[in-house]
Protein backbone atom coordinates (compact mmCIF):
# COMPACT_ATOMS: atom_id res chain seq x y z
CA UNK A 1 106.69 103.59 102.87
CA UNK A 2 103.58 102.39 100.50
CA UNK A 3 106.83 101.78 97.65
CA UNK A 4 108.09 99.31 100.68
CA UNK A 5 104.65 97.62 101.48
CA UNK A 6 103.11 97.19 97.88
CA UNK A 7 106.48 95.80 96.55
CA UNK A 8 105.81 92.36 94.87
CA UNK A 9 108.80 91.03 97.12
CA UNK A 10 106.42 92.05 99.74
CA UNK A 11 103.24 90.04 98.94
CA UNK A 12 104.96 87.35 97.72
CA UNK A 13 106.50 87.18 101.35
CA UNK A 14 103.52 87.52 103.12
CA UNK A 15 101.75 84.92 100.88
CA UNK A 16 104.34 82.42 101.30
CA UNK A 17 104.42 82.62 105.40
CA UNK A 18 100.71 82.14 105.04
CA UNK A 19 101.43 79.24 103.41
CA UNK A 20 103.74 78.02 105.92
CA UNK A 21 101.52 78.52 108.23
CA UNK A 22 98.58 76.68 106.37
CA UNK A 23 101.29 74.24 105.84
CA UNK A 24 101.00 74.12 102.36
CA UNK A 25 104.62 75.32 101.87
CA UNK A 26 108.46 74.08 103.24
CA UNK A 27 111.67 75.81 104.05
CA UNK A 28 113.41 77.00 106.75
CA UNK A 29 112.18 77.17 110.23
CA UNK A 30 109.18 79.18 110.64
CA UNK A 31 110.14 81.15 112.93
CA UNK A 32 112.81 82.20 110.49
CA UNK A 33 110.45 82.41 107.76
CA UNK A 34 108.21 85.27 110.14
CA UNK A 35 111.39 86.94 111.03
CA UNK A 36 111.52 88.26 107.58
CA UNK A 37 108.64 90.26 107.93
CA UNK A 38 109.59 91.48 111.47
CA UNK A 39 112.56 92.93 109.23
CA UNK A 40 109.91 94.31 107.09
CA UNK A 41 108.29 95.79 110.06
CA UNK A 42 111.74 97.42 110.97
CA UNK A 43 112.27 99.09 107.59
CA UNK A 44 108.36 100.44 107.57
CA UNK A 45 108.82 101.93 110.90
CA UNK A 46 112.36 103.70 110.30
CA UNK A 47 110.80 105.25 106.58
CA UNK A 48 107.71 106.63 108.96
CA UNK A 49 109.86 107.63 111.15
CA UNK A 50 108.40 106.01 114.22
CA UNK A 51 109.98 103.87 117.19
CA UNK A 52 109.79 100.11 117.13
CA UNK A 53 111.34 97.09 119.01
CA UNK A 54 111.19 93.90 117.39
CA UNK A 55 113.43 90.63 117.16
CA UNK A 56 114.38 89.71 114.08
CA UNK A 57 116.15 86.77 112.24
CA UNK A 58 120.34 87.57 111.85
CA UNK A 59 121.97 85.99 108.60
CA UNK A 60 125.68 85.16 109.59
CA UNK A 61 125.43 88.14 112.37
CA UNK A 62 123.67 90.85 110.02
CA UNK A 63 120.26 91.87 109.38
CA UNK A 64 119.34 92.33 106.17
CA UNK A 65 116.76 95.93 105.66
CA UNK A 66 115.29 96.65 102.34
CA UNK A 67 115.01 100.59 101.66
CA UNK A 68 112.64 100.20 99.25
């Protein structure tokens, strides 16, 4: 799970919602932006091994899960 959470993908991710947020940054919806790391959220909880429930964004009916 830590190979999931400290990949640079990762940061760079979080970084660039913040920026959304801030409004410093465009692109898609932000809800759709935040959805990524819901999906990032998924994958961390399924490596633990623990149960989790969360809505995430669907690209052309699939959701896309890193493994790490």
């Amino acid at each position: 799970m830590d190979r999931l959470l400290l990949a640079p993908a990762t940061g760079g991710r979080i970084a660039h919602v913040l920026r959304r947020v801030r409004g410093t940054a465009a692109g898609p919806p932000l809800w759709a932006d935040a959805g990524h790391l819901c999906c990032l959220a998924v994958s961390a909880s399924l490596r633990a091994g623990t149960e989790a429930e969360l809505r995430v964004p669907l690209t052309d009916g699939a959701v896309c899960l890193r493994s790490g």
